[in-house]
Every structure is written in C-alpha cells, then in structure tokens.
N, C-alpha and C. Protein backbone atom coordinates (compact mmCIF):
# COMPACT_ATOMS: atom_id res chain seq x y z
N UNK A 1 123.73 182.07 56.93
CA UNK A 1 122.62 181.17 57.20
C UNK A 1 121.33 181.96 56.98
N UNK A 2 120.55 181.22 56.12
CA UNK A 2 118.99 181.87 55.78
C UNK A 2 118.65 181.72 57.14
N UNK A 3 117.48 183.06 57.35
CA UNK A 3 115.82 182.71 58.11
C UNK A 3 115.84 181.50 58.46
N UNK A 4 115.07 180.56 57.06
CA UNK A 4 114.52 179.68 57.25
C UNK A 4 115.56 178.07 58.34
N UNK A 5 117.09 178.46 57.42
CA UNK A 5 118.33 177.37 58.15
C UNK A 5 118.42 177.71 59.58
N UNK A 6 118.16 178.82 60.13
CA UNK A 6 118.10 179.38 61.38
C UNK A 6 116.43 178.53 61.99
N UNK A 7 115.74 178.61 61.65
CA UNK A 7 114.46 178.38 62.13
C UNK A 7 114.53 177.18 62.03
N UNK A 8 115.03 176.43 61.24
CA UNK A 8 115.20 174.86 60.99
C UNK A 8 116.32 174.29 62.50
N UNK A 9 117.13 175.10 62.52
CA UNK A 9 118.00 174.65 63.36
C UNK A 9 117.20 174.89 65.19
N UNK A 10 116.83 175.89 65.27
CA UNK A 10 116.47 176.33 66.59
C UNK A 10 115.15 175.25 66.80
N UNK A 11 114.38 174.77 65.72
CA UNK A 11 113.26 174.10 65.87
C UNK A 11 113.71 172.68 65.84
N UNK A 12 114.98 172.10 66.02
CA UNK A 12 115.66 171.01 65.64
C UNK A 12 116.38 170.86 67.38
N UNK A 13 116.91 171.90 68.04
CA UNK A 13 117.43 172.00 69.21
C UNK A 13 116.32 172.26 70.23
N UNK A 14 115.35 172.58 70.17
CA UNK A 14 114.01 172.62 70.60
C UNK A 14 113.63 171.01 71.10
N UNK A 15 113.70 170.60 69.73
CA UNK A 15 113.03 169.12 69.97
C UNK A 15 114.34 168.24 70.17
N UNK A 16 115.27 168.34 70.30
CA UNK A 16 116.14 167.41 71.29
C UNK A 16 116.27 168.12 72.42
N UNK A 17 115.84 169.11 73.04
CA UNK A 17 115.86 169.42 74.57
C UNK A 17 114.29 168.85 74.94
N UNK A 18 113.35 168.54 74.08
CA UNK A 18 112.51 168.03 74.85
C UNK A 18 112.37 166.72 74.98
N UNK A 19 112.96 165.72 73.83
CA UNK A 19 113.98 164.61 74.21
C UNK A 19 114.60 164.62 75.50
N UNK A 20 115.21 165.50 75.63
CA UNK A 20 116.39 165.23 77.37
C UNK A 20 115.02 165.31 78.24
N UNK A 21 114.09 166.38 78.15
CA UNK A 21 113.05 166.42 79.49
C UNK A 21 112.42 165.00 79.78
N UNK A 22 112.41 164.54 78.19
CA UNK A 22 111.20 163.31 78.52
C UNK A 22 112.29 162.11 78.89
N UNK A 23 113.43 162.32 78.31
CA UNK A 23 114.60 161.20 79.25
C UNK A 23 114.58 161.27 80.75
N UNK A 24 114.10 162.98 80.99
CA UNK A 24 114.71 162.56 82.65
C UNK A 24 112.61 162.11 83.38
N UNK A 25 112.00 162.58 82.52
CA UNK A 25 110.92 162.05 83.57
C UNK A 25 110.96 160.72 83.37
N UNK A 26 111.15 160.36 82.26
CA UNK A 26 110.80 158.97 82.28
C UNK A 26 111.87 158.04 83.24
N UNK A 27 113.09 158.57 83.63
CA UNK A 27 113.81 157.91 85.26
C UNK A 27 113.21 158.45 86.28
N UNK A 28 112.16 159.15 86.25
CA UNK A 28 111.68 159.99 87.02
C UNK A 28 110.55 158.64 87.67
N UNK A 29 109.80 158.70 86.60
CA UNK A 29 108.43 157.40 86.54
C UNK A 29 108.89 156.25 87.29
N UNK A 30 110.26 155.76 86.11
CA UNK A 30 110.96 154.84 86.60
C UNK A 30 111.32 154.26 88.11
N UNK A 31 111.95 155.41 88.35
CA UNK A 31 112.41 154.71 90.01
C UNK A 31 111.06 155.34 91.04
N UNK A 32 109.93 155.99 90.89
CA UNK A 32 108.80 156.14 91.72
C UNK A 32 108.28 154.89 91.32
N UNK A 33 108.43 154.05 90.07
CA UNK A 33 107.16 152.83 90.20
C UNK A 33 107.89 151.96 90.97
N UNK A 34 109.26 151.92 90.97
CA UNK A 34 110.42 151.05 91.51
C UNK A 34 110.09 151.20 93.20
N UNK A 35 110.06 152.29 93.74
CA UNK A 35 110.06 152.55 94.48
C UNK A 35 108.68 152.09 95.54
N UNK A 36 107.67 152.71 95.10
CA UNK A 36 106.10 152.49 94.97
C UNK A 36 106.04 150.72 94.88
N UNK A 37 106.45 149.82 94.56
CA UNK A 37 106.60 148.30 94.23
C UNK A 37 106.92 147.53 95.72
N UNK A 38 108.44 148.29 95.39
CA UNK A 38 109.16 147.70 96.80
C UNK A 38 108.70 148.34 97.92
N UNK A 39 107.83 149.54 98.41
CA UNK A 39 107.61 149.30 99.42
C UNK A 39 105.94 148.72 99.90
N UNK A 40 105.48 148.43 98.66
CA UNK A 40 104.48 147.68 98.43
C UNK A 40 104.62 146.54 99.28
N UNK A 41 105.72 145.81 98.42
CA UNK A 41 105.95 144.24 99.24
C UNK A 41 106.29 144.32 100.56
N UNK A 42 107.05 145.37 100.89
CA UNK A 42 107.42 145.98 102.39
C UNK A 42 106.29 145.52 103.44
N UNK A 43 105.33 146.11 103.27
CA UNK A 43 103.79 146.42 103.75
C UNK A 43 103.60 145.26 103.96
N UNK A 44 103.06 144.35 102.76
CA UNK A 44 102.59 143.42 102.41
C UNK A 44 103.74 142.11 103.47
N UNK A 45 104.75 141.73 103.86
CA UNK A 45 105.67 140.92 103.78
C UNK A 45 105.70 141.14 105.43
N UNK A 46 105.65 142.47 105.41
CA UNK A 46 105.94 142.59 107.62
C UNK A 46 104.88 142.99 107.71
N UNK A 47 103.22 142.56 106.74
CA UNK A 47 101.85 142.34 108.04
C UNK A 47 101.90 141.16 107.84
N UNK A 48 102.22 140.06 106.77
CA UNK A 48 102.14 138.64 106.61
C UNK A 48 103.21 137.98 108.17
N UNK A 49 104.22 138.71 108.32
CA UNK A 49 105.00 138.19 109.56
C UNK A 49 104.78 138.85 110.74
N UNK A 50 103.45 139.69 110.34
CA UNK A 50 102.72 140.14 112.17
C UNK A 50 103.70 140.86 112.57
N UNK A 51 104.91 141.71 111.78
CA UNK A 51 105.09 142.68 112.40
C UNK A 51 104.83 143.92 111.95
N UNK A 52 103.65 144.48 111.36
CA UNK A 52 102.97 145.68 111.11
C UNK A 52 101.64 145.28 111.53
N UNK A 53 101.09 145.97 112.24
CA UNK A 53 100.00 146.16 112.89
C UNK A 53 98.57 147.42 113.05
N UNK A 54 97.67 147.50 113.53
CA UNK A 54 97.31 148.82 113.88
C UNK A 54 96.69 149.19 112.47
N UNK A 55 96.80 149.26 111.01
CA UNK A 55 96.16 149.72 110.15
C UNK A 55 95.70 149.03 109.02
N UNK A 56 95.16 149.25 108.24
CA UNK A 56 94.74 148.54 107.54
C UNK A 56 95.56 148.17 106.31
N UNK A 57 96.11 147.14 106.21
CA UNK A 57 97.16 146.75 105.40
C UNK A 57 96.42 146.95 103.79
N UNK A 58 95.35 146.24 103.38
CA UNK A 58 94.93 146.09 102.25
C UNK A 58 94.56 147.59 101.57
N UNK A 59 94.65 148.46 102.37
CA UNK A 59 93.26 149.51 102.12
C UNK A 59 95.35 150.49 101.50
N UNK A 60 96.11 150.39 102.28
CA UNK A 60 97.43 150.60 101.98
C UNK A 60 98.11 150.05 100.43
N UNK A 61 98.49 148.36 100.46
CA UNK A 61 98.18 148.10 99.40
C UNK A 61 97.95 148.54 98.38
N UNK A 62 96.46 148.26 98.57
CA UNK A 62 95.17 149.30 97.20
C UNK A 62 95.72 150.26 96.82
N UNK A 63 96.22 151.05 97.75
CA UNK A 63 96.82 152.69 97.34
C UNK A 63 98.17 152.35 96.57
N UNK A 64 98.96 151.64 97.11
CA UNK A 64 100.01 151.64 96.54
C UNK A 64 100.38 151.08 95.24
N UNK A 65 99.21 150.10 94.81
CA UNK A 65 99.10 148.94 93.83
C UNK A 65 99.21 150.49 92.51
N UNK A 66 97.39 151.30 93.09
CA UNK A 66 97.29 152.17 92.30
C UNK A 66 98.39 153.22 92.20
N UNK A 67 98.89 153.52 92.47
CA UNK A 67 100.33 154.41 92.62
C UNK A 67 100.89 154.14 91.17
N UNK A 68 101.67 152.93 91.48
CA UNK A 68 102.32 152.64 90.53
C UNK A 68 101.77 152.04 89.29
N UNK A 69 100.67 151.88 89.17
CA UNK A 69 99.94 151.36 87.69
C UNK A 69 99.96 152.97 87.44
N UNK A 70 99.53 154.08 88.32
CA UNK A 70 99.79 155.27 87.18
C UNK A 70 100.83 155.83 86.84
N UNK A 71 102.13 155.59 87.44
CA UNK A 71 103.31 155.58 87.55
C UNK A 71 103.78 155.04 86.02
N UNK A 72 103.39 153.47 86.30
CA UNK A 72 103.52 152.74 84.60
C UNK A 72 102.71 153.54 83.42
N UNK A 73 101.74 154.17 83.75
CA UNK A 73 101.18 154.40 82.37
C UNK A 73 101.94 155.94 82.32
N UNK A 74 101.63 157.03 83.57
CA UNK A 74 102.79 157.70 83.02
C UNK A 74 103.94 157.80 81.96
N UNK A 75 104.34 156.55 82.62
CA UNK A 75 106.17 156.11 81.83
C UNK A 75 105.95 155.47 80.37
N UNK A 76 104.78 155.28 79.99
CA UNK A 76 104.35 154.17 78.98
C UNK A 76 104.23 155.96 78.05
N UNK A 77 103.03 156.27 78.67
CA UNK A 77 102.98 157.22 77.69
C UNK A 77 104.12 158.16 77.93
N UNK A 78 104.85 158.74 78.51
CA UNK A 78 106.13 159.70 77.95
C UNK A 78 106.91 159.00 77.10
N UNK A 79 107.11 157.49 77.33
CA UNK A 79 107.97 156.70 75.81
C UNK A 79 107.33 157.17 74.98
N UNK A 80 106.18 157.09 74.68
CA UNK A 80 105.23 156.86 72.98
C UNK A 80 106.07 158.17 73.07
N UNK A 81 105.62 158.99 73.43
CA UNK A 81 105.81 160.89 73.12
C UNK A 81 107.25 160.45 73.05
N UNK A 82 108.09 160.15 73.43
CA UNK A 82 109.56 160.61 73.06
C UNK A 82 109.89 159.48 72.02
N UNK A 83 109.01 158.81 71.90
CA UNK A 83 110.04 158.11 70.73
C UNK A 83 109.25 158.38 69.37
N UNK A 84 107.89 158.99 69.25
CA UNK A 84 107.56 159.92 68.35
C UNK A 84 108.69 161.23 67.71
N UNK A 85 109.24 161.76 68.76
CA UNK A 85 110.05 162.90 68.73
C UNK A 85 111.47 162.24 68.32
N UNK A 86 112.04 161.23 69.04
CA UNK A 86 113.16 160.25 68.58
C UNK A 86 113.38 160.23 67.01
N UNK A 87 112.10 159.62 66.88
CA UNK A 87 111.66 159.28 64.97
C UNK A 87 112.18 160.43 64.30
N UNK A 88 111.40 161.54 64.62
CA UNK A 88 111.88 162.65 63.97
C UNK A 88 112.72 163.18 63.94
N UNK A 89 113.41 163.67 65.15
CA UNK A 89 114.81 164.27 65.48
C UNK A 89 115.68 163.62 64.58
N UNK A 90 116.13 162.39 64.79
CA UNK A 90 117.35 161.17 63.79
C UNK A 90 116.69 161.40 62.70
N UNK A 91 115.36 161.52 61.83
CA UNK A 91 115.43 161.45 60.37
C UNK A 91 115.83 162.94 59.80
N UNK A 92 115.59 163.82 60.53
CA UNK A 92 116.18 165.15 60.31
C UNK A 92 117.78 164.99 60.34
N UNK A 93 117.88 164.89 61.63
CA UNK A 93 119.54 164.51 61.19
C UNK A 93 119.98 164.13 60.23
N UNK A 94 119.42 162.75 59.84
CA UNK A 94 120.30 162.27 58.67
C UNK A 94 119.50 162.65 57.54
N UNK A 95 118.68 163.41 57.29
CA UNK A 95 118.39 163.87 55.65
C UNK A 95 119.47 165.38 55.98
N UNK A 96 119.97 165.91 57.16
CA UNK A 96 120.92 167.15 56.72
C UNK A 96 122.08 166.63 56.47
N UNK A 97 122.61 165.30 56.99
CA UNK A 97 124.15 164.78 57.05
C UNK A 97 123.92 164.39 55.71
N UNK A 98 123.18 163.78 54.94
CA UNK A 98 122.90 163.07 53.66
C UNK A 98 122.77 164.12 52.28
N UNK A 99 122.17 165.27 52.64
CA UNK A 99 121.65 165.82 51.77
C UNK A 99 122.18 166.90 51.61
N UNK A 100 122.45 167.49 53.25
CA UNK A 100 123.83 168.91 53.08
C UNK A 100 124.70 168.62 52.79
N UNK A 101 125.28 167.68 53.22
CA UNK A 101 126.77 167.49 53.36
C UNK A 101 127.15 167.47 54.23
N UNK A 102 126.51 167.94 55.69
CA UNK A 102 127.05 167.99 57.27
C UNK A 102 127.51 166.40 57.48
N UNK A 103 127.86 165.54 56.70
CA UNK A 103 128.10 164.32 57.42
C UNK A 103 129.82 164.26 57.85
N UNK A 104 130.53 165.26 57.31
CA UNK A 104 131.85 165.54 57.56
C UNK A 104 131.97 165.70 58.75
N UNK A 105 131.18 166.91 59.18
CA UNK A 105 131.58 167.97 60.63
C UNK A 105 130.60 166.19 61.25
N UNK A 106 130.11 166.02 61.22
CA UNK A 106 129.04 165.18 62.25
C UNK A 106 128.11 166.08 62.90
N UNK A 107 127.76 165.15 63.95
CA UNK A 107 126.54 166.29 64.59
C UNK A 107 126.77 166.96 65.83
N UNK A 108 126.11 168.02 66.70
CA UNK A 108 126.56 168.43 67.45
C UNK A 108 126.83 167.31 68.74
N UNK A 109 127.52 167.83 69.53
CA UNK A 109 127.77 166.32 70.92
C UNK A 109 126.31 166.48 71.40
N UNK A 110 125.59 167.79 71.93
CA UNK A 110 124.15 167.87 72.58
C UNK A 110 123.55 166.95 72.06
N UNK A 111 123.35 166.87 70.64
CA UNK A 111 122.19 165.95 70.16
C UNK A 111 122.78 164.91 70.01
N UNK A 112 123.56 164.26 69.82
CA UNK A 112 124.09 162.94 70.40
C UNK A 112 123.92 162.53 71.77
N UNK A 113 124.48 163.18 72.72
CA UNK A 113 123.81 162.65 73.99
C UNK A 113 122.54 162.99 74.45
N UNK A 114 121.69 163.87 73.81
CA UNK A 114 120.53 163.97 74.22
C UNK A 114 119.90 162.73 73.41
N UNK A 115 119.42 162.03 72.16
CA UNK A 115 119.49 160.81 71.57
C UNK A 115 119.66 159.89 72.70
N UNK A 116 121.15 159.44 72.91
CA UNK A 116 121.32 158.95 73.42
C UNK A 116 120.79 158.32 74.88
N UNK A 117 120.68 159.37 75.64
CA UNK A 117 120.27 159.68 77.21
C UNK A 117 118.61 159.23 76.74
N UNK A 118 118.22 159.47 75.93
CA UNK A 118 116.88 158.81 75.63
C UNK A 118 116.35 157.41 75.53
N UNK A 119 116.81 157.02 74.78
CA UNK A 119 117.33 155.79 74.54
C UNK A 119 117.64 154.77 75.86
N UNK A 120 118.40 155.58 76.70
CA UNK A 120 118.85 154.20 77.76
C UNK A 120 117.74 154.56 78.76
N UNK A 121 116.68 155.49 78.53
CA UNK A 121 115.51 156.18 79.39
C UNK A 121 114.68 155.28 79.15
N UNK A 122 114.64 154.50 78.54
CA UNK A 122 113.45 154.08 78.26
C UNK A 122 112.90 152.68 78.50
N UNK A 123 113.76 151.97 79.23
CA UNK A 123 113.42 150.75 80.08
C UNK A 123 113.40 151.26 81.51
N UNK A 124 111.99 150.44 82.03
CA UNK A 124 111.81 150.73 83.42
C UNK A 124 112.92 150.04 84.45
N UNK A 125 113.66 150.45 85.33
CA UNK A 125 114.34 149.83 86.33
C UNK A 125 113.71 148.42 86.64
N UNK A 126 115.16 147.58 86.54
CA UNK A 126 115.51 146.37 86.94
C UNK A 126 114.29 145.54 85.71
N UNK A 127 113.68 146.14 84.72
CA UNK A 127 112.66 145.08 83.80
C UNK A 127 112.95 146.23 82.67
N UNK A 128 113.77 145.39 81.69
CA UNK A 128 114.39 146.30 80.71
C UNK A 128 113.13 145.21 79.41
N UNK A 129 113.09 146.48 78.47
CA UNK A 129 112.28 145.72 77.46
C UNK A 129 110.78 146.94 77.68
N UNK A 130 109.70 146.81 76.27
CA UNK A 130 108.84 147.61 76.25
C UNK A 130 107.77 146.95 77.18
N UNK A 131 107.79 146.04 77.87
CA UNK A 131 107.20 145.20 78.84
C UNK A 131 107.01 145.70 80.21
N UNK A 132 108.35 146.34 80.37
CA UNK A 132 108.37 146.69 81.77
C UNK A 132 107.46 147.38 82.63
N UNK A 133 107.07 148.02 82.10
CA UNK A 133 105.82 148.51 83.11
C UNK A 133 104.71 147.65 83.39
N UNK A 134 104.40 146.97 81.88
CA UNK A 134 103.37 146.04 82.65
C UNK A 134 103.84 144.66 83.30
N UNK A 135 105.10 144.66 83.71
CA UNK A 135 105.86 143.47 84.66
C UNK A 135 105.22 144.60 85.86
N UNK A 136 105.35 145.53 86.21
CA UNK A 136 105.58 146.32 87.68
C UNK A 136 103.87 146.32 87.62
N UNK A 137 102.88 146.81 86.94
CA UNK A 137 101.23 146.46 86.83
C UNK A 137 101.12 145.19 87.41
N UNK A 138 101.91 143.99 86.46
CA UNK A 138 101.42 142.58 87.22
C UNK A 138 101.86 141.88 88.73
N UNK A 139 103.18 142.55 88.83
CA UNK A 139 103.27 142.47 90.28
C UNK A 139 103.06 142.99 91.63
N UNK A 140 102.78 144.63 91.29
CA UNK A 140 101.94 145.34 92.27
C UNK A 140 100.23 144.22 91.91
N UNK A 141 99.62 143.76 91.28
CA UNK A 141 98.40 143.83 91.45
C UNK A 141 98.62 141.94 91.88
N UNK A 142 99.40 141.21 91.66
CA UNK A 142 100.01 139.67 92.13
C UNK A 142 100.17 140.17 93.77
N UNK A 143 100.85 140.63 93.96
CA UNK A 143 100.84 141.66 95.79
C UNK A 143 99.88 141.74 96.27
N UNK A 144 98.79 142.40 95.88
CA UNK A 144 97.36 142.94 96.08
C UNK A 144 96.79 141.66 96.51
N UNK A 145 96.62 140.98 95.30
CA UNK A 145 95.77 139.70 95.58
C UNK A 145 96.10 138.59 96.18
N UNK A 146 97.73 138.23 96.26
CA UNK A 146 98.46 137.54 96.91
C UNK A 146 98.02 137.97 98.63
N UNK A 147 98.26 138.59 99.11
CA UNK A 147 98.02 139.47 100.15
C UNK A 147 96.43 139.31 100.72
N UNK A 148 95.33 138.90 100.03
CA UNK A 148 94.06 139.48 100.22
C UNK A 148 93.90 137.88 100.49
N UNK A 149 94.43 137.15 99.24
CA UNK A 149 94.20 135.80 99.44
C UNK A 149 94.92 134.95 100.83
N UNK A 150 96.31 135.48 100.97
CA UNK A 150 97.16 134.76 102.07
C UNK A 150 96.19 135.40 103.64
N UNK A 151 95.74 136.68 103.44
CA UNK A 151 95.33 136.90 104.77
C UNK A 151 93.95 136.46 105.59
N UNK A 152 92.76 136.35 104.27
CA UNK A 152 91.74 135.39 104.35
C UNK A 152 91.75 134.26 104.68
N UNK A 153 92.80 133.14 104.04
CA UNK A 153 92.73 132.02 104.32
C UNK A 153 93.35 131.97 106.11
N UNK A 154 94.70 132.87 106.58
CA UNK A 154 95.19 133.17 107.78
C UNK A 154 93.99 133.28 108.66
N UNK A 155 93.05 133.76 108.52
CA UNK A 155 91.94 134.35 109.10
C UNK A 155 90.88 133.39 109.63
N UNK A 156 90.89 131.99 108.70
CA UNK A 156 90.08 131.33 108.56
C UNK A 156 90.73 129.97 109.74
N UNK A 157 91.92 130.19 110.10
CA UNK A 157 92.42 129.14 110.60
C UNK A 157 91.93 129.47 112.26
C-alpha cells in the first residue's frame, strides 16, 4: 500500500468515526429536547391543576421553552454537519468499490455500522422526519403561550 492509499484510508476512517460522534450527539440533543418538552408540560399541567405552587411557573416555562429550541437547533445543525460528511464518506466508498475493485471484499463492518448508526440518528425522538425539531420548537413555544393564555384568563375570573 502507497503513502498516499494509506493516507486515503486513515483520512476515510477519520471521517466515519466522526460520523459515529455526530450519531451519538445527535441522540444526545435528541432525548435532552425530549426530555426538556415533557417536563415542560409537567410544570405547565400541575400549576394549571393548582398542584405546583410557590414559584413562578411562566418565568420556568420561558427557561424551559428556551432549553429546548437550543437543543433543536443544536440537533438541526449536527444533522447538516453529518450528513455533509454522510455525502462524502458513501461517495468515497463507492468510487473505491467501483473503481478499485474492492466491491468483492465489500466494506469494512465499522463503516457500515457507523453509516448506518447515523442514519437512524437523525430523527428527533417520537417526531421522525427532517421536521422534528421544529415539531418540539412549536410545541414547547404552543406550552408557553397556551399556559400564559389559560392562566390570564384563570386570573380574570
């Protein structure tokens, strides 16, 4: 193996281990916006039934709304970045399976499941689709205002 087939390869295993990193933050993002959501409504659901008390529900909320909108853009942008790297990794692959001849041996299992593990990384929990984050944006901030609106009018009675 030349230099250069050596440098090709190590710079090829490089960028599918940073594939796997950005697979695992992005479950990482994932279940903190998941998380950050549901106990959003938590908050929101037992001060509406008067059993949380003592602090300021909205000012909580607020925090939490914002949590997870950076949570989503986090996760928004580590997709772009890994599926930039995605693009590349698979067209390398297949111009060496195509063009060497490696399409016999196949490819190593690492870069198959690292690919792979990417790939199923990349829908946000329970809202699959490139949408998902801004489903978890529109319902942390539907919470927010739901909440601001239900407790005003409560207020008024």
């Amino acid at each position: 193996m030349t230099p250069d087939e050596e440098f090709a390869r190590d710079e090829l295993l490089y960028y599918v281990n940073t594939l796997n990193r950005i697979a695992i933050n992005l479950r990482m993002y994932g279940l903190f916006a998941l998380i950050t959501t549901l106990f959003n409504l938590f908050v929101v659901l037992m001060s509406l039934m008067r059993l949380l008390s003592g602090f300021n529900v909205s000012a909580v909320s607020a925090i939490l709304t914002v949590s997870a909108i950076l949570l989503c853009v986090g996760f928004d942008q580590a997709r772009r970045r890994g599926e930039v790297i995605y693009g590349e990794v698979t067209d390398e692959l297949h111009r060496r399976a195509y063009l060497e001849g490696e399409l016999e041996r196949g490819q190593p299992l690492q870069y198959r499941v690292s690919i792979k593990t990417f790939v199923t990384a990349t829908d946000m929990p329970l809202m699959p689709g490139k949408l998902g984050p801004l489903a978890y944006i529109a319902f942390n901030l539907a919470t927010l205002c739901g909440y601001a609106f239900l407790y005003r009018n409560a207020m008024s009675l």
